[in-house]
N, C-alpha and C. Protein backbone atom coordinates (compact mmCIF):
# COMPACT_ATOMS: atom_id res chain seq x y z
N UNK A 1 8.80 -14.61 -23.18
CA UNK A 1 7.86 -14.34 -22.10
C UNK A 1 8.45 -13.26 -21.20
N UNK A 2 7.61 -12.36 -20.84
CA UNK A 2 8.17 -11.54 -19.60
C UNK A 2 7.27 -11.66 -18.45
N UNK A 3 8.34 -11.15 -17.19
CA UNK A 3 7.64 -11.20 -16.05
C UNK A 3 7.84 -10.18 -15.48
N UNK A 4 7.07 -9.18 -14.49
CA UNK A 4 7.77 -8.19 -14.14
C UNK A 4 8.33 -8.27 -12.77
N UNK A 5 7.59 -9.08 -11.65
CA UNK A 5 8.53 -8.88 -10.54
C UNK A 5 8.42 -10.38 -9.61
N UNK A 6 9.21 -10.96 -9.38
CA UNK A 6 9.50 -11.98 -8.99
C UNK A 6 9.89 -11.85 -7.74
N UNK A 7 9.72 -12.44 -6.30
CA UNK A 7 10.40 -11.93 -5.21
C UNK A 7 10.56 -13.86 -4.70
N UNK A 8 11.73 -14.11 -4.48
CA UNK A 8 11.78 -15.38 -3.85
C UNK A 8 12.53 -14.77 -2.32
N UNK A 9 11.86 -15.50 -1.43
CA UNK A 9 12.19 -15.19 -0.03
C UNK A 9 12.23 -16.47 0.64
N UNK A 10 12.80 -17.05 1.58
CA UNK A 10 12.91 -18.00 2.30
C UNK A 10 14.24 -18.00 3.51
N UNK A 11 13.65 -19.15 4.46
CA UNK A 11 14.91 -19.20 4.98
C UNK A 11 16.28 -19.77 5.25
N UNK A 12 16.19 -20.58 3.79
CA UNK A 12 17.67 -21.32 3.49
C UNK A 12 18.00 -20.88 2.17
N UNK A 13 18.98 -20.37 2.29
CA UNK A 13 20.05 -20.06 1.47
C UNK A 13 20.14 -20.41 0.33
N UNK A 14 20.48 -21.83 0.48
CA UNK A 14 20.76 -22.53 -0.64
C UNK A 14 20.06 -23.10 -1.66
N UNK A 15 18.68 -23.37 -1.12
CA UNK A 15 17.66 -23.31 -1.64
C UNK A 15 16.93 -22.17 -2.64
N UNK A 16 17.10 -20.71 -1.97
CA UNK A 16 16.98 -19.95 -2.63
C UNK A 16 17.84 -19.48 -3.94
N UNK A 17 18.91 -19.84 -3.44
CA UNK A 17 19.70 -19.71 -4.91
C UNK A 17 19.62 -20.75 -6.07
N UNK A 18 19.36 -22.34 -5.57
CA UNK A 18 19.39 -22.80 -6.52
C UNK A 18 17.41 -22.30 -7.25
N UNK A 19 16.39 -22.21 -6.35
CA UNK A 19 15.71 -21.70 -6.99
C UNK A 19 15.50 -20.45 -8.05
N UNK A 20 16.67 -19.69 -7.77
CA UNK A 20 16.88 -18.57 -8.82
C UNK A 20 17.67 -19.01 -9.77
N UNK A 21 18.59 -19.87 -9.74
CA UNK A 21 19.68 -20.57 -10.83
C UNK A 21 18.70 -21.23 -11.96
N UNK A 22 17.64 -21.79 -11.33
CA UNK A 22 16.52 -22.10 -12.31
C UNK A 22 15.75 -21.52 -12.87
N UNK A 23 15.37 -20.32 -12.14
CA UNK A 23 14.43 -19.17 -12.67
C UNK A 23 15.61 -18.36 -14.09
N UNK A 24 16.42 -18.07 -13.16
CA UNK A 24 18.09 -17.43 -14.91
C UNK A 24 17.70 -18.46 -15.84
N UNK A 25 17.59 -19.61 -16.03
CA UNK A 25 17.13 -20.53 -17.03
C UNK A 25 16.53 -20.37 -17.78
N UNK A 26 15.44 -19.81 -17.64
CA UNK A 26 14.16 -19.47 -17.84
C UNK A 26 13.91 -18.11 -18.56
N UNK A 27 14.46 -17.33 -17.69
CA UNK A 27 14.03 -16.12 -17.78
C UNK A 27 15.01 -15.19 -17.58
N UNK A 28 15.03 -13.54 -18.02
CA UNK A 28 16.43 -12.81 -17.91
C UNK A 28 16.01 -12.10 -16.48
N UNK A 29 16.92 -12.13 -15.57
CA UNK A 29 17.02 -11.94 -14.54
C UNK A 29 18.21 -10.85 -13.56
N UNK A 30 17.66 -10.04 -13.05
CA UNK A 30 18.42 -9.05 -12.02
C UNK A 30 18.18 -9.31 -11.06
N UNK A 31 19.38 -9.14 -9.73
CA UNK A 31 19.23 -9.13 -8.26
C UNK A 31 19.23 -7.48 -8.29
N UNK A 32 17.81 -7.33 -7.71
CA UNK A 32 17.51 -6.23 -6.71
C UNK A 32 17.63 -5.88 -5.07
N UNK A 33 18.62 -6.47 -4.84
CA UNK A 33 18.90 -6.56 -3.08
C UNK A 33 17.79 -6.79 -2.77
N UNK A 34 18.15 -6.26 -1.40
CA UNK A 34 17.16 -7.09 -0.06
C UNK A 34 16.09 -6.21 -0.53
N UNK A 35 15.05 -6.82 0.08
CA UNK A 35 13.88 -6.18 -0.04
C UNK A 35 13.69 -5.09 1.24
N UNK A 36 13.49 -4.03 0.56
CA UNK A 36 12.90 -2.43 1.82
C UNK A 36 11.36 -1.58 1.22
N UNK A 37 11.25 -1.81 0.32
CA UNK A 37 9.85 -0.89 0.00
C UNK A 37 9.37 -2.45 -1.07
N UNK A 38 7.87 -2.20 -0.68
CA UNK A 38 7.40 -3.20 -2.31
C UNK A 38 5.27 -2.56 -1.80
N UNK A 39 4.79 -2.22 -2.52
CA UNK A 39 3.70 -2.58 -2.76
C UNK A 39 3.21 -1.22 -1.43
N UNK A 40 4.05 0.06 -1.57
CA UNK A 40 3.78 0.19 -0.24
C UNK A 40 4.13 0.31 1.48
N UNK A 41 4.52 -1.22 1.03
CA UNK A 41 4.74 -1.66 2.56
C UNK A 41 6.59 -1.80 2.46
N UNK A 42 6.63 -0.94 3.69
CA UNK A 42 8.17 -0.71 3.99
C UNK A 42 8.60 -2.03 5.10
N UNK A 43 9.74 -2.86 4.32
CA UNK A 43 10.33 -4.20 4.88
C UNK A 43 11.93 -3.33 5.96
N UNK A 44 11.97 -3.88 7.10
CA UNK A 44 13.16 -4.14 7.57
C UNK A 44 13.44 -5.14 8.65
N UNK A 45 14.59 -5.51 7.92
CA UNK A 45 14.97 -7.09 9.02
C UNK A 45 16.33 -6.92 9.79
N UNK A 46 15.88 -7.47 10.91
CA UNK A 46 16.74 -7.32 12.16
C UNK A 46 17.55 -8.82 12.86
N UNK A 47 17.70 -8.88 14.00
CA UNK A 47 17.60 -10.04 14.95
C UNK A 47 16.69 -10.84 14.87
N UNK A 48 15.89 -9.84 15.25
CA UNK A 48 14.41 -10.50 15.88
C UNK A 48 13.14 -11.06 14.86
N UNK A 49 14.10 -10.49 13.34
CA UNK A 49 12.60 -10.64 12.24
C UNK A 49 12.84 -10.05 10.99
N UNK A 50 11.73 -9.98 10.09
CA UNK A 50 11.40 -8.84 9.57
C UNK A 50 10.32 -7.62 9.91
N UNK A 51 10.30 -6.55 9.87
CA UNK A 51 8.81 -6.18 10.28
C UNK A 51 8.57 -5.16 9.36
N UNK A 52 7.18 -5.19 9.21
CA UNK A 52 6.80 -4.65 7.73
C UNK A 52 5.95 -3.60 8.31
N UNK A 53 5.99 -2.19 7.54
CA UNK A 53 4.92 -0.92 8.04
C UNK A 53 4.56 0.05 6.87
N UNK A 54 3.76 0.52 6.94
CA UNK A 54 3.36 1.38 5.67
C UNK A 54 3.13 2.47 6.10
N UNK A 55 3.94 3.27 7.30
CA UNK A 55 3.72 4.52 7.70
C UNK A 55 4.10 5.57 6.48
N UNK A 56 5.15 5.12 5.77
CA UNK A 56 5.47 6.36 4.71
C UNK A 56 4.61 5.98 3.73
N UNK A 57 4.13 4.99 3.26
CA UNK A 57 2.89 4.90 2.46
C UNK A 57 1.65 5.96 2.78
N UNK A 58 1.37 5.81 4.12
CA UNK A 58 0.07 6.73 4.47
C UNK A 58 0.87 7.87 4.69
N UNK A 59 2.11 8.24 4.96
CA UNK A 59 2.10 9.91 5.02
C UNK A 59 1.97 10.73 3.79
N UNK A 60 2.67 9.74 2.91
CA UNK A 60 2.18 10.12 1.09
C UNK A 60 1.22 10.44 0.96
N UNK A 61 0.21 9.53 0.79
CA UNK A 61 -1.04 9.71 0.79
C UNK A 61 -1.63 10.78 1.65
N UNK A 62 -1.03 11.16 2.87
CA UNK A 62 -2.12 12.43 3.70
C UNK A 62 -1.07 13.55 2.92
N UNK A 63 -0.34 13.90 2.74
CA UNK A 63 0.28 14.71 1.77
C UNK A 63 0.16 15.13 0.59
N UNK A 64 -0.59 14.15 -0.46
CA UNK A 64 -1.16 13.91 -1.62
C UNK A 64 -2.75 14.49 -1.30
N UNK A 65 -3.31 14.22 -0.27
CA UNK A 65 -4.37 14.63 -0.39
C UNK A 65 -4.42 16.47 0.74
N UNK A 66 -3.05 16.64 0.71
CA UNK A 66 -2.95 18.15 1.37
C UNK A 66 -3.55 17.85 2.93
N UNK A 67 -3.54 16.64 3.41
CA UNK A 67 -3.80 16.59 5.09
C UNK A 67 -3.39 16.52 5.89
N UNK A 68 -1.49 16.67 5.90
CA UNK A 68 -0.60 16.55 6.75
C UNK A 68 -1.00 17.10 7.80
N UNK A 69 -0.78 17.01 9.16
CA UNK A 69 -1.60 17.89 10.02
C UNK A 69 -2.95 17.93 10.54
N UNK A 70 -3.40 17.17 9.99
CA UNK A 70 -4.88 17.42 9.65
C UNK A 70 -5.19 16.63 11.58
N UNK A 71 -6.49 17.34 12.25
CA UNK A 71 -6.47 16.67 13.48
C UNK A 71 -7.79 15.72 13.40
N UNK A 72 -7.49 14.87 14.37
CA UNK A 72 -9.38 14.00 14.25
C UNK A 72 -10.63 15.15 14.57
N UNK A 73 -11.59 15.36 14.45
CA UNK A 73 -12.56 15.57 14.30
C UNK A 73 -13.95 14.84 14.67
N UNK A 74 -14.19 15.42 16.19
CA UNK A 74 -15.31 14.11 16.00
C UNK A 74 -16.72 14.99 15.84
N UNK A 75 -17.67 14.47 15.31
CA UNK A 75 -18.95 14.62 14.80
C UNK A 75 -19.99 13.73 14.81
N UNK A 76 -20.76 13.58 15.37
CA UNK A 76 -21.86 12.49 15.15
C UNK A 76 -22.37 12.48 13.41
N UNK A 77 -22.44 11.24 13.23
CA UNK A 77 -22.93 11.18 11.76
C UNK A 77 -24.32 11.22 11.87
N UNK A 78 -25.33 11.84 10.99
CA UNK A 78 -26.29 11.87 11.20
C UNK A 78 -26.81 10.45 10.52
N UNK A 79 -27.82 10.16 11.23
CA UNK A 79 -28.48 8.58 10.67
C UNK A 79 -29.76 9.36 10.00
N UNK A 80 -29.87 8.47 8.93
CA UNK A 80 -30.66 8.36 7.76
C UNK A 80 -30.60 9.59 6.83
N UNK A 81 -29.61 10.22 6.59
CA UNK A 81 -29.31 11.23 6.21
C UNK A 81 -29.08 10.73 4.53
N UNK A 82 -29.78 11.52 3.48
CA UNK A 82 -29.63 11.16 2.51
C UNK A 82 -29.06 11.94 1.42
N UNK A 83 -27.94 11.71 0.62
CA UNK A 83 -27.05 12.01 -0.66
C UNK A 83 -27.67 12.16 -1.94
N UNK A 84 -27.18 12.80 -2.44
CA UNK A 84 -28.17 12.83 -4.01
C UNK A 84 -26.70 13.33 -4.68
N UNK A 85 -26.80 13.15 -5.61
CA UNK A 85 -25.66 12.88 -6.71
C UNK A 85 -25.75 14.55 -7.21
N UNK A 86 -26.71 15.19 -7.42
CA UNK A 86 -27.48 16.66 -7.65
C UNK A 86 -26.66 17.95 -6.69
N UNK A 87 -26.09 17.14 -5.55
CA UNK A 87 -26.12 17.71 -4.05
C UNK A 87 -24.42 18.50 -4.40
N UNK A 88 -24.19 19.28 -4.14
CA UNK A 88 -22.58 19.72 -4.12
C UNK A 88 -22.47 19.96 -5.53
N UNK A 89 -21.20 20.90 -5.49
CA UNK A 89 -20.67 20.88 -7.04
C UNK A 89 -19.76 20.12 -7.64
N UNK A 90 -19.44 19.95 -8.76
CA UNK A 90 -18.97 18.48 -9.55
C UNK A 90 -17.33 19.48 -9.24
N UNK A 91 -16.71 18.25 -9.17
CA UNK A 91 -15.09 18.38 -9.05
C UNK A 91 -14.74 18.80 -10.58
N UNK A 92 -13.23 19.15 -10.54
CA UNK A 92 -12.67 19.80 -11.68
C UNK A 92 -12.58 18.55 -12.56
N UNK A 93 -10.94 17.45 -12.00
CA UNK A 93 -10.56 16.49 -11.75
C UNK A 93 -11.31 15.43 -11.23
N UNK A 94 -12.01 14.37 -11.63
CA UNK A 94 -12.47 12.87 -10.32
C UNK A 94 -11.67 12.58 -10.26
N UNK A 95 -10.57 12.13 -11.36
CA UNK A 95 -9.40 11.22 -11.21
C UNK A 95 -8.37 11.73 -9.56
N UNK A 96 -8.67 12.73 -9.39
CA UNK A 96 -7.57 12.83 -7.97
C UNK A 96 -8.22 12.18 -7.25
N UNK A 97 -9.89 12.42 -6.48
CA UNK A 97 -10.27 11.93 -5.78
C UNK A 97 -10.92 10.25 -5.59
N UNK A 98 -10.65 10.11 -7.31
CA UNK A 98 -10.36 8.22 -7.13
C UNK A 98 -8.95 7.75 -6.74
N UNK A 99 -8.20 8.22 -7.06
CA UNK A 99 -6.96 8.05 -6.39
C UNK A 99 -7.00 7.66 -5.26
N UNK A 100 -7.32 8.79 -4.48
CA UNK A 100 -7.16 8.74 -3.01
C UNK A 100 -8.01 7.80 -2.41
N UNK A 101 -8.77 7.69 -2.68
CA UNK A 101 -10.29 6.71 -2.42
C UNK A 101 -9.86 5.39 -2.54
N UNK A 102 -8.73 5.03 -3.57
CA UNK A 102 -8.18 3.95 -4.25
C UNK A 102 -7.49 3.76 -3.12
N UNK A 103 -6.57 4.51 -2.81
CA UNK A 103 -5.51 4.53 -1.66
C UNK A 103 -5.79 4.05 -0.58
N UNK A 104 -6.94 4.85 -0.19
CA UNK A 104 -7.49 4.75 1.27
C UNK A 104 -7.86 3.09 1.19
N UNK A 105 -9.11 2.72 0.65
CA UNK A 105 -9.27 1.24 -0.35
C UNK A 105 -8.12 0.21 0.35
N UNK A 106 -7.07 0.40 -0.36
CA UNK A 106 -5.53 -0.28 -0.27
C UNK A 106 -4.76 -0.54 1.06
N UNK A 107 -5.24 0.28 1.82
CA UNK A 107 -5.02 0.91 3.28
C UNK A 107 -5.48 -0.12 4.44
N UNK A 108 -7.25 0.17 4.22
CA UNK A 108 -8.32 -0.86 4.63
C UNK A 108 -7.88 -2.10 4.62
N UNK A 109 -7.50 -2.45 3.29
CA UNK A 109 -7.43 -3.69 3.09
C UNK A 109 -6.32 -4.38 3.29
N UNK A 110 -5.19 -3.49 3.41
CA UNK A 110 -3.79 -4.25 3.95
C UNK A 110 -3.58 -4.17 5.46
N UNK A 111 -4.74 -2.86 5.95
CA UNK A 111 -4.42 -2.93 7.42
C UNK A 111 -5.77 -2.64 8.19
N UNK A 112 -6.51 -3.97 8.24
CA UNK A 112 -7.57 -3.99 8.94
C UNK A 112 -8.13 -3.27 10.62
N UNK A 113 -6.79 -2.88 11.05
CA UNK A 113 -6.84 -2.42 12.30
C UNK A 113 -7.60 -0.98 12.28
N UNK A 114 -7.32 -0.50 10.89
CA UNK A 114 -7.59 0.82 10.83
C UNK A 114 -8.66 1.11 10.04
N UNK A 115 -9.11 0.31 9.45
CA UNK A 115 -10.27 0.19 8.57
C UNK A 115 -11.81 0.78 9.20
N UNK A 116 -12.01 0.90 10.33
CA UNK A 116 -12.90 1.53 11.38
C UNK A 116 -12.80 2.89 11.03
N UNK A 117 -11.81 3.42 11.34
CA UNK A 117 -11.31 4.94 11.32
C UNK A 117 -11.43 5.74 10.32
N UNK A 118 -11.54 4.75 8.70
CA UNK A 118 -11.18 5.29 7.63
C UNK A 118 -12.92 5.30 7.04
N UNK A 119 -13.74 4.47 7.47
CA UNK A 119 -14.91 4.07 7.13
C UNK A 119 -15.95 5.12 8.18
């Protein structure tokens, strides 16, 4: 059987190891240190915690999509304004701009605060 990523976290020690002493049992197993990047989201633990941020996640992404820099823009959206698939010319590539769309997607959904902004 394989697995690809396993993360046991807790806050006793000993527990955690014997839970991995059981998992080696099982299964072939590497320690990947502490956890700092996973899924995205950048981990660092202190005193006070861990605290988790995905700022270099989204600078990738505005970089990937050539927007570093890029300033807000405000515009009224027009209401009832209608799209037609006919409308604009067809991209070279979709696959870039599902990407990003994917990204943005991922964004929304891990960080609801911002989900307004992106929508």
């Amino acid at each position: 059987m394989y697995v690809d990523d396993i993360i046991v976290t807790g806050n006793d020690d000993s527990t955690i190891f014997s839970i991995i002493s059981q998992l080696q049992c099982e299964f072939v197993m590497k320690d990947l240190g502490d956890l700092s990047y996973f899924l995205g989201i950048e981990a660092a633990r202190d005193q006070t915690g861990l605290h988790l941020q995905q700022s270099k996640y989204i600078v990738d992404l505005l970089d990937h999509a050539n927007m570093v820099g890029s300033r807000p823009y405000k515009a009224p959206c027009i209401s009832g304004s209608k799209m037609s698939k006919f409308d604009g010319e067809l991209l070279v590539d979709p696959s870039e701009y599902r990407h990003i769309i994917g990204a943005l997607q991922y964004v929304t959904i891990t960080r609801p605060d911002i989900a307004y902004f992106v929508n």
